[in-house]
N, C-alpha and C. Protein backbone atom coordinates (compact mmCIF):
# COMPACT_ATOMS: atom_id res chain seq x y z
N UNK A 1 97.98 73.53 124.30
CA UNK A 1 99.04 73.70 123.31
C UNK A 1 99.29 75.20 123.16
N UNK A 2 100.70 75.53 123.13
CA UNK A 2 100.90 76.93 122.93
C UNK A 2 101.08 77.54 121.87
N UNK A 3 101.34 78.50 121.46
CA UNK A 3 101.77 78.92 120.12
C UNK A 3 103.20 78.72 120.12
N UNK A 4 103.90 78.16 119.10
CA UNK A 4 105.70 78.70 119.35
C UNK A 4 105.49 80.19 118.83
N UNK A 5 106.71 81.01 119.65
CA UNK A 5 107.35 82.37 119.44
C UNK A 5 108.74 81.87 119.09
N UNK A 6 108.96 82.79 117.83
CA UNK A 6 110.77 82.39 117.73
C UNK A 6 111.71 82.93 118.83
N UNK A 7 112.49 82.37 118.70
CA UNK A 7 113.55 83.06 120.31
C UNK A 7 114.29 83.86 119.52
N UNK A 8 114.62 85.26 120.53
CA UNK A 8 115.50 85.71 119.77
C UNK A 8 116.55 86.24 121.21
N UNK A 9 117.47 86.04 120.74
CA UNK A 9 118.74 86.68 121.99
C UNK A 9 119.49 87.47 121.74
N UNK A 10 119.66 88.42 122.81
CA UNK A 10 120.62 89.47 122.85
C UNK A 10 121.52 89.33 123.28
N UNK A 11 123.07 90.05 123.46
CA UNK A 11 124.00 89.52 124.05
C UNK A 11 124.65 91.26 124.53
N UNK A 12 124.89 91.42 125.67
CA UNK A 12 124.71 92.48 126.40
C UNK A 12 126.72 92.11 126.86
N UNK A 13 127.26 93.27 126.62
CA UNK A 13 128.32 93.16 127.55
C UNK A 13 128.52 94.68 128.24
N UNK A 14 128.58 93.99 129.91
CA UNK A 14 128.68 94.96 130.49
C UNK A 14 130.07 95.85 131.20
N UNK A 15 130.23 96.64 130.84
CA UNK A 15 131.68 97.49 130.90
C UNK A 15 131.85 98.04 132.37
N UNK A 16 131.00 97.35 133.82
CA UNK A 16 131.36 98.17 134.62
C UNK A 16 132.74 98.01 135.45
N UNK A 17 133.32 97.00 135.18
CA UNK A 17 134.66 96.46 135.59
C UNK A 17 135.32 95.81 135.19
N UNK A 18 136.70 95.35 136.54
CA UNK A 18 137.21 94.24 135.46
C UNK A 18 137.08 92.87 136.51
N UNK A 19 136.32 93.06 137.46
CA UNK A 19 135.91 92.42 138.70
C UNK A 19 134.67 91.27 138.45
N UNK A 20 134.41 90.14 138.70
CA UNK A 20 133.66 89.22 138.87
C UNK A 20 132.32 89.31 139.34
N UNK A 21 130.98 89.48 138.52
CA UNK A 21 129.71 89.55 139.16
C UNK A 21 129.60 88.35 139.81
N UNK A 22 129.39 88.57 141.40
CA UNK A 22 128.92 87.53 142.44
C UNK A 22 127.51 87.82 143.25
N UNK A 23 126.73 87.32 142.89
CA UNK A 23 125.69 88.07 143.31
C UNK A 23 125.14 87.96 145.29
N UNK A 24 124.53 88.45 145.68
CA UNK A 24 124.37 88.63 146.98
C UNK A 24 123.52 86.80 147.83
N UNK A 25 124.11 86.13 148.47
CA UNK A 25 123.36 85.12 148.49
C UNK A 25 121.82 85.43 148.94
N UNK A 26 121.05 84.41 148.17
CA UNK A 26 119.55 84.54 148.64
C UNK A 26 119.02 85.68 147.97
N UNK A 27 119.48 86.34 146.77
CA UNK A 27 118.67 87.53 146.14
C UNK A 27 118.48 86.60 144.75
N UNK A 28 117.94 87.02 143.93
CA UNK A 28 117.56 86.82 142.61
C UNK A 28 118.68 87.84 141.81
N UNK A 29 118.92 86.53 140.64
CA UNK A 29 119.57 87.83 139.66
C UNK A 29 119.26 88.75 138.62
N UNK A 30 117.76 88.57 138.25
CA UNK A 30 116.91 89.00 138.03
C UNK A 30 116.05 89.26 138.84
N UNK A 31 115.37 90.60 138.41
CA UNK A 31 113.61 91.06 139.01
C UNK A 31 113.00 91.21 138.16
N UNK A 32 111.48 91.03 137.83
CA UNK A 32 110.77 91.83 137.17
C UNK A 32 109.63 92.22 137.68
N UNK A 33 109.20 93.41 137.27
CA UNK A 33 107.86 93.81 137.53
C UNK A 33 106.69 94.09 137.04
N UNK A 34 106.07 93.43 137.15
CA UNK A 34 104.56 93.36 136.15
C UNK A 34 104.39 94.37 135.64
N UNK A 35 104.87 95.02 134.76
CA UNK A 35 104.58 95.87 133.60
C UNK A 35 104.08 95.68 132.55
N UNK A 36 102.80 95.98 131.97
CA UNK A 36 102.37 95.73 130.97
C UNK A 36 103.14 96.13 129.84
N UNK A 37 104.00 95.55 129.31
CA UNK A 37 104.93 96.29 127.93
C UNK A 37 104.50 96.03 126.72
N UNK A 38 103.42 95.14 126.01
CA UNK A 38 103.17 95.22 124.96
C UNK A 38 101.76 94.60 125.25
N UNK A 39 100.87 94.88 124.37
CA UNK A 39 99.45 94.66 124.00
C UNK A 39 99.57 92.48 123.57
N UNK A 40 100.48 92.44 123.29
CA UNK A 40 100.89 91.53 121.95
C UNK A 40 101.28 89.99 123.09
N UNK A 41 101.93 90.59 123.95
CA UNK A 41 102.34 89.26 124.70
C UNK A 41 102.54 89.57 126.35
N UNK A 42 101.97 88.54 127.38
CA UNK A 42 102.69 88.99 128.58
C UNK A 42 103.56 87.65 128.96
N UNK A 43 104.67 88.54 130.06
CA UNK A 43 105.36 88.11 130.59
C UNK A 43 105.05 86.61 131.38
N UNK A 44 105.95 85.58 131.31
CA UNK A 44 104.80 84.52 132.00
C UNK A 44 105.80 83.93 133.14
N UNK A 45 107.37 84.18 132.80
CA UNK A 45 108.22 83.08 133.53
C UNK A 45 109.83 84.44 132.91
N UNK A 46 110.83 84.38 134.34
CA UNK A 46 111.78 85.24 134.31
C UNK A 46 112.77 84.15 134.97
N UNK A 47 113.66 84.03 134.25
CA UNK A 47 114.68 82.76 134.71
C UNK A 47 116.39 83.73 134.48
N UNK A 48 116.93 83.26 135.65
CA UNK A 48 118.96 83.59 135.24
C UNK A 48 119.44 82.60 135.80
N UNK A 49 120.58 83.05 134.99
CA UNK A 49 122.11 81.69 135.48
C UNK A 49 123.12 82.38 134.82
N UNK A 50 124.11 81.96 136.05
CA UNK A 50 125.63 82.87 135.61
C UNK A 50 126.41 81.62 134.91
N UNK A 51 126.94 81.32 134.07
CA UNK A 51 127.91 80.84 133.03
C UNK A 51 129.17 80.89 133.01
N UNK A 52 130.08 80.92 133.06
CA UNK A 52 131.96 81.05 132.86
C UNK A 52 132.17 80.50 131.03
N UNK A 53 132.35 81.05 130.41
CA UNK A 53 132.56 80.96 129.00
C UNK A 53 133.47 81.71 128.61
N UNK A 54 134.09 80.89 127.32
CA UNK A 54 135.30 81.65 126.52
C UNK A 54 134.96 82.44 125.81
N UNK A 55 135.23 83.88 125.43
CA UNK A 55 134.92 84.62 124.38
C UNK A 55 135.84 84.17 123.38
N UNK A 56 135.71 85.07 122.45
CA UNK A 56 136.51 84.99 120.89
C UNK A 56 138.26 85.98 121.54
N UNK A 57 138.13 86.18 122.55
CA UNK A 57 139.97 86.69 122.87
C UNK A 57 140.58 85.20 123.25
N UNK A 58 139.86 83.93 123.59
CA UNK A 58 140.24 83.15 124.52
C UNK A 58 140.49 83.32 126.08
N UNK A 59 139.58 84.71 126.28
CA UNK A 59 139.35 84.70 128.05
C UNK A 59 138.35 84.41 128.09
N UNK A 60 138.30 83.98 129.45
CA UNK A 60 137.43 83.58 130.19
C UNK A 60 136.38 85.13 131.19
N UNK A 61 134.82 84.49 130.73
CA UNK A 61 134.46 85.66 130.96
C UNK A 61 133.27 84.67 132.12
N UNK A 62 132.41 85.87 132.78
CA UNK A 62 131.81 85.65 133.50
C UNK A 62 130.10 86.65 132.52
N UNK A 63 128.77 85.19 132.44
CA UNK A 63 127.84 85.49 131.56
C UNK A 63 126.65 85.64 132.50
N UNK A 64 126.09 86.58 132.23
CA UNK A 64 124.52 85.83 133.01
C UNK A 64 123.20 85.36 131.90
N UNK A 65 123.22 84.60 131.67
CA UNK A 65 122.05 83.91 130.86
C UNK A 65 120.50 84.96 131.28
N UNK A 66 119.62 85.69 130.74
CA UNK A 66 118.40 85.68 131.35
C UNK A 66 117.36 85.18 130.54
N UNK A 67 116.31 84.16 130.93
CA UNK A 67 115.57 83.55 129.91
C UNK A 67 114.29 84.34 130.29
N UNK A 68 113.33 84.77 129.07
CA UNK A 68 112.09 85.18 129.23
C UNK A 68 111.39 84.83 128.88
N UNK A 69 110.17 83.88 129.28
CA UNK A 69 109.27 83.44 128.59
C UNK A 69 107.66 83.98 128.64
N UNK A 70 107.78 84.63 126.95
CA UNK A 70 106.16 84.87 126.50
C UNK A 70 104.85 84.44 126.31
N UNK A 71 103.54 84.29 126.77
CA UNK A 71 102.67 84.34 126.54
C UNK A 71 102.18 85.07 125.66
N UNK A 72 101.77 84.52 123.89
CA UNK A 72 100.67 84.92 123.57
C UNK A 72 99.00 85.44 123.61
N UNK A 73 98.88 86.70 123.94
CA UNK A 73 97.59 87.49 124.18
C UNK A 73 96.76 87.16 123.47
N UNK A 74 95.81 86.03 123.13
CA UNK A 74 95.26 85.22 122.10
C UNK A 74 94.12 85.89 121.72
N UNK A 75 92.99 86.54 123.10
CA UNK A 75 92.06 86.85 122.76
C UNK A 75 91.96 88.48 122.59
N UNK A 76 92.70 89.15 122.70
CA UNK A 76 92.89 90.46 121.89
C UNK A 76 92.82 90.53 120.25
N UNK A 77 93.64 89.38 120.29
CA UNK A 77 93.75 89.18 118.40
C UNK A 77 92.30 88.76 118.14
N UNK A 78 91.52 88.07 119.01
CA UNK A 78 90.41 87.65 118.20
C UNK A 78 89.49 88.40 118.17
N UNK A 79 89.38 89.25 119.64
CA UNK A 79 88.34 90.10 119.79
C UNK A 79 88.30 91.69 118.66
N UNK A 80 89.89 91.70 118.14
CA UNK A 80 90.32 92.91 118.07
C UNK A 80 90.55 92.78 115.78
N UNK A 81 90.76 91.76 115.97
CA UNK A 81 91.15 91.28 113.96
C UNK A 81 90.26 90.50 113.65
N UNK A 82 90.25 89.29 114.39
CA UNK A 82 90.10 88.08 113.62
C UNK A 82 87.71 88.55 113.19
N UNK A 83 87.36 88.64 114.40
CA UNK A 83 85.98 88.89 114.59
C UNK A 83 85.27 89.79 113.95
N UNK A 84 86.14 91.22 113.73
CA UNK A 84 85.67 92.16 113.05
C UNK A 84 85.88 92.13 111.19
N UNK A 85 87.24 91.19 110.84
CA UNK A 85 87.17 90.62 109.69
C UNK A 85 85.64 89.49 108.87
N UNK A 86 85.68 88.75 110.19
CA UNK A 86 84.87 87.85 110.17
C UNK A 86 83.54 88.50 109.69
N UNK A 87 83.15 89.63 110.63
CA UNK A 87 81.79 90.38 109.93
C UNK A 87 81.87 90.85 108.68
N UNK A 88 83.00 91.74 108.35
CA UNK A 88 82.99 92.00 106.96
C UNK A 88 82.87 90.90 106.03
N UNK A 89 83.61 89.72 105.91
CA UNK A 89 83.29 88.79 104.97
C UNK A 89 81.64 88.00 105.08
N UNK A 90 81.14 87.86 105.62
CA UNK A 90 79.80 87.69 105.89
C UNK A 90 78.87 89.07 105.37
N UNK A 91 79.59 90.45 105.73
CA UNK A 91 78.36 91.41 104.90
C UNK A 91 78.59 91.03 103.53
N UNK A 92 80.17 90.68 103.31
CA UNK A 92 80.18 90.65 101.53
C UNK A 92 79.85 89.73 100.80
N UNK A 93 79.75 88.14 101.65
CA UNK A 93 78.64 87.17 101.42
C UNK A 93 77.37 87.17 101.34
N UNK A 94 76.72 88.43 101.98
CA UNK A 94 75.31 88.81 102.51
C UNK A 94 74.58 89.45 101.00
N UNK A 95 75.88 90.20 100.44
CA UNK A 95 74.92 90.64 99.23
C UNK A 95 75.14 89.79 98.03
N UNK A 96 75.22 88.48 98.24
CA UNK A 96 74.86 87.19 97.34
C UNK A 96 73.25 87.10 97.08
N UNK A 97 73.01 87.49 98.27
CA UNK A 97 71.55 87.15 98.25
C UNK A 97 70.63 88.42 98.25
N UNK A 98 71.17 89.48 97.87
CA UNK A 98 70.02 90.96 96.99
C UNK A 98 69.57 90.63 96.00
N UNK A 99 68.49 91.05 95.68
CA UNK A 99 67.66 90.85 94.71
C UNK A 99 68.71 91.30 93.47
N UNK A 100 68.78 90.56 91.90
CA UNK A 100 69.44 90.21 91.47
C UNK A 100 69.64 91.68 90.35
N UNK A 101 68.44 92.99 90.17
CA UNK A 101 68.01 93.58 90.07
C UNK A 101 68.97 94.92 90.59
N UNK A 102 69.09 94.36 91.55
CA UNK A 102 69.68 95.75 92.04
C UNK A 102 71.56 95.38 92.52
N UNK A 103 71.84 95.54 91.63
CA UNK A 103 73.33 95.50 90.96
C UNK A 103 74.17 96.66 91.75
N UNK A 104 73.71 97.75 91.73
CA UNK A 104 74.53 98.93 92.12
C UNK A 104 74.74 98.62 93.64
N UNK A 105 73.88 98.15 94.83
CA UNK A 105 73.51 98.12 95.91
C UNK A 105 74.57 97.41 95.96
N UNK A 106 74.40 95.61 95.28
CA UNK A 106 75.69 94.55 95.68
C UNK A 106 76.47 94.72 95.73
N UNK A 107 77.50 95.14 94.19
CA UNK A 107 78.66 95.73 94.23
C UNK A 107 79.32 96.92 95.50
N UNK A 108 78.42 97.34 95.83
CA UNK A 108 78.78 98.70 96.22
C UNK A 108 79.11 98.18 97.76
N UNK A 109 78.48 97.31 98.12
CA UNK A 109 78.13 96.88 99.55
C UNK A 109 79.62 96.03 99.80
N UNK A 110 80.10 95.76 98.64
CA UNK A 110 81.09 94.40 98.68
C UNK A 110 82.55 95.40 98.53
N UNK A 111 82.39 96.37 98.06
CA UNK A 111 83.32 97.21 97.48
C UNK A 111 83.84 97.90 98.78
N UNK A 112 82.59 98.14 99.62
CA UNK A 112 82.65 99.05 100.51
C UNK A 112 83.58 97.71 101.59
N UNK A 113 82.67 96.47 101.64
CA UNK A 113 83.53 96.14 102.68
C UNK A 113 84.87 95.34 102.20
N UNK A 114 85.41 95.09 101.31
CA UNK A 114 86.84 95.07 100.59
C UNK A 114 87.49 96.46 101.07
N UNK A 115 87.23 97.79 100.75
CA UNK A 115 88.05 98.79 100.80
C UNK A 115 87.76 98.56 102.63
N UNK A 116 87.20 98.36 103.40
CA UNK A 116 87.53 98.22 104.81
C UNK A 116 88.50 96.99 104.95
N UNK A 117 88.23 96.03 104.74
CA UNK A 117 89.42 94.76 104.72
C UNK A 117 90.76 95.84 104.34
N UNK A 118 91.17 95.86 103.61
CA UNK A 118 92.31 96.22 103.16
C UNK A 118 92.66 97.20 103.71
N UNK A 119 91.75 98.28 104.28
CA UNK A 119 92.51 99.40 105.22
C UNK A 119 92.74 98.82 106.82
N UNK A 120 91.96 97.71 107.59
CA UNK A 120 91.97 96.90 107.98
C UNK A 120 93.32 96.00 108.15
N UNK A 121 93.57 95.46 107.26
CA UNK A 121 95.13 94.57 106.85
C UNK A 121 96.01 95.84 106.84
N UNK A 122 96.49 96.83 106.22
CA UNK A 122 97.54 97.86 106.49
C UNK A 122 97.50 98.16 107.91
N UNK A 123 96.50 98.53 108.54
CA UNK A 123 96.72 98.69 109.87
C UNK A 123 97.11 97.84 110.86
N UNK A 124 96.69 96.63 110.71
CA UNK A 124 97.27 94.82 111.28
C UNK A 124 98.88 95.13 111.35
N UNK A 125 98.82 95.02 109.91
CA UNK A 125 100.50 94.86 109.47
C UNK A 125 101.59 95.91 110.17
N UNK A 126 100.78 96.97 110.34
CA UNK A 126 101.35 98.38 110.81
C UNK A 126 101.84 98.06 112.50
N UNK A 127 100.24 97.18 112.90
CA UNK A 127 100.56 97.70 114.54
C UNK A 127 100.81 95.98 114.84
N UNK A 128 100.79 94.98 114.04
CA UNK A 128 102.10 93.68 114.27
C UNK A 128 103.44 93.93 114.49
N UNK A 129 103.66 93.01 115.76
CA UNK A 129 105.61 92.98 115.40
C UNK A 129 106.15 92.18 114.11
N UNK A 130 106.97 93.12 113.34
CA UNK A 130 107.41 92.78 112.38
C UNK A 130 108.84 91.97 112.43
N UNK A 131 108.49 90.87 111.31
CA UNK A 131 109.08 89.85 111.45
C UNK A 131 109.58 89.38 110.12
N UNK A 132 110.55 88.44 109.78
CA UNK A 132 110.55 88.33 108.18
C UNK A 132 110.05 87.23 107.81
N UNK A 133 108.87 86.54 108.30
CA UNK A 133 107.96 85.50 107.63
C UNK A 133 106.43 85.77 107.75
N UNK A 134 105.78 85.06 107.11
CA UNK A 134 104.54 85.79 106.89
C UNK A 134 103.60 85.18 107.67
N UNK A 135 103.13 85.54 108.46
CA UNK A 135 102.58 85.46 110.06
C UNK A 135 100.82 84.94 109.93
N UNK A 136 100.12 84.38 110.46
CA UNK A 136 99.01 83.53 110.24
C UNK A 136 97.91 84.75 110.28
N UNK A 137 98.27 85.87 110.80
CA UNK A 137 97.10 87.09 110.89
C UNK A 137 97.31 87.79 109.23
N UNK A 138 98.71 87.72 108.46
CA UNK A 138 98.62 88.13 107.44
C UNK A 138 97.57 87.13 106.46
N UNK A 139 97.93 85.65 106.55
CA UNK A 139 97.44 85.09 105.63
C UNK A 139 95.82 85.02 105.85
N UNK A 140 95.45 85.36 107.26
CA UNK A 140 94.30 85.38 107.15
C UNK A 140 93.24 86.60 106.58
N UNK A 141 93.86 88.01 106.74
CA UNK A 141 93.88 89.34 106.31
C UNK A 141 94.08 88.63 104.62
N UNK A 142 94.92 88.10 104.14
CA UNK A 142 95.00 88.22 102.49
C UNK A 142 93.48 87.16 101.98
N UNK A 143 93.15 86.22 102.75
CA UNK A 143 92.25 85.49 102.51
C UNK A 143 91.00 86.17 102.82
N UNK A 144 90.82 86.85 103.49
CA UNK A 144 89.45 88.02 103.64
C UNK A 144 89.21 88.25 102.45
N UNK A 145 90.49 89.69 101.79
CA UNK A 145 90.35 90.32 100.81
C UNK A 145 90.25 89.44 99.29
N UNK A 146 91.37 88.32 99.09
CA UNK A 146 91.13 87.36 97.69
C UNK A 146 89.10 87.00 97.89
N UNK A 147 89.07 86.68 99.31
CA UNK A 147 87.43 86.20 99.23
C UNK A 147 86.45 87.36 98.92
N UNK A 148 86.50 88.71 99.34
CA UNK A 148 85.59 89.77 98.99
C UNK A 148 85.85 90.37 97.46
N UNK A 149 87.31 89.54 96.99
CA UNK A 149 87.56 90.08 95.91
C UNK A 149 86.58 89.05 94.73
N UNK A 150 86.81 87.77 95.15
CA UNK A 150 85.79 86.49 94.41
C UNK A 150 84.13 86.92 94.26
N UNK A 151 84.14 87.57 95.12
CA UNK A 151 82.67 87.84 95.53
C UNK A 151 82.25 89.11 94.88
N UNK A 152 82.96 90.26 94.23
CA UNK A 152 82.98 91.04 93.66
C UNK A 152 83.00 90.85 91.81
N UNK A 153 83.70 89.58 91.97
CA UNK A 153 83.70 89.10 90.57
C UNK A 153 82.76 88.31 90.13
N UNK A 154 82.20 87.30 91.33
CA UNK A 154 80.56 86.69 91.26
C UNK A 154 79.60 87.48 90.90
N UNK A 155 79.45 88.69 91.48
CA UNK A 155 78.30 89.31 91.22
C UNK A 155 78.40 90.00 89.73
N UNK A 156 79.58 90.46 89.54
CA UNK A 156 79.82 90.90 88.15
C UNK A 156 79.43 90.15 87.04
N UNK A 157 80.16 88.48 87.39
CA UNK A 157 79.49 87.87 86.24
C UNK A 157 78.54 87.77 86.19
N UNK A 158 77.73 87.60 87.35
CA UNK A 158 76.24 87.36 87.39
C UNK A 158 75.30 88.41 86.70
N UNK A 159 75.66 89.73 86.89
CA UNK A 159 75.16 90.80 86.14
C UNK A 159 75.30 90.62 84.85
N UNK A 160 76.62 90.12 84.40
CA UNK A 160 76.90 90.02 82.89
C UNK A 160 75.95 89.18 82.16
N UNK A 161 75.59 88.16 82.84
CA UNK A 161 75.20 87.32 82.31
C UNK A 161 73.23 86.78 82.42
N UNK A 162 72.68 87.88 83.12
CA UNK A 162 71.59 88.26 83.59
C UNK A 162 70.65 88.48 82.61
């Protein structure tokens, strides 16, 4: 199963004539070349097709469709967000279990790894392609921090009430 990516299309008009693109038989109308262009997704499948369509003058134009299809880079995100989150919420689970005594240590330990979460999540957000819905690496970044934030308030009461 893949991830869906939203599609998004461009629409390119090209001004080099007033002449008919016919392309050369037996060439491709597209090329591409394995270029690594983003960390985030690779290239998986490069598809064209020429079209005859009406524009908005009511002429008839000549289109070339090019379809690109992305692969999600799955294990970058995990090796690179998801894993190193994962440790922090486990150190800030970890000082559940300090001796009950030493208050300054817990807090401090939980504080410390909250203020990493959250510098953590700004940087996610920073080096994500931005998009206008809220993306499963955010909600998981906000669920880190609400959880180191619970865990900051556990130990508090627990002190309070000691």
């Amino acid at each position: 199963m893949s991830n869906p990516i939203p599609e998004t299309y461009v629409r390119l008009r090209l001004l080099a004539g007033h002449g008919v693109l016919v392309p050369k038989p037996g060439t491709d109308l597209v090329s591409y070349s394995d270029v690594n262009l983003s960390l985030h997704y690779i290239v998986q499948n490069v598809t064209a097709s020429m079209e005859l369509v009406t524009d908005n003058t009511k002429e008839k134009v000549q289109v070339i469709k090019v379809t690109v299809v992305l692969k999600n880079r799955y294990v970058f995100f995990l090796l690179n967000i998801y894993l190193p989150s994962l440790i922090l919420l486990f150190i800030g689970y970890l000082s559940l279990f300090f001796p009950l005594r030493d208050f300054n240590e817990r807090i401090m330990v939980t504080l410390t790894a909250l203020l990493v979460e959250t510098t953590f999540f700004t940087q996610v957000s920073d080096y994500a392609p931005r998009t206008s819905f809220l993306k499963t690496i955010d909600i998981w970044c906000i669920f880190c921090i609400v959880l180191l934030f619970s865990i900051i308030v556990a130990v508090t009461i627990i002190n309070f009430y000691q």
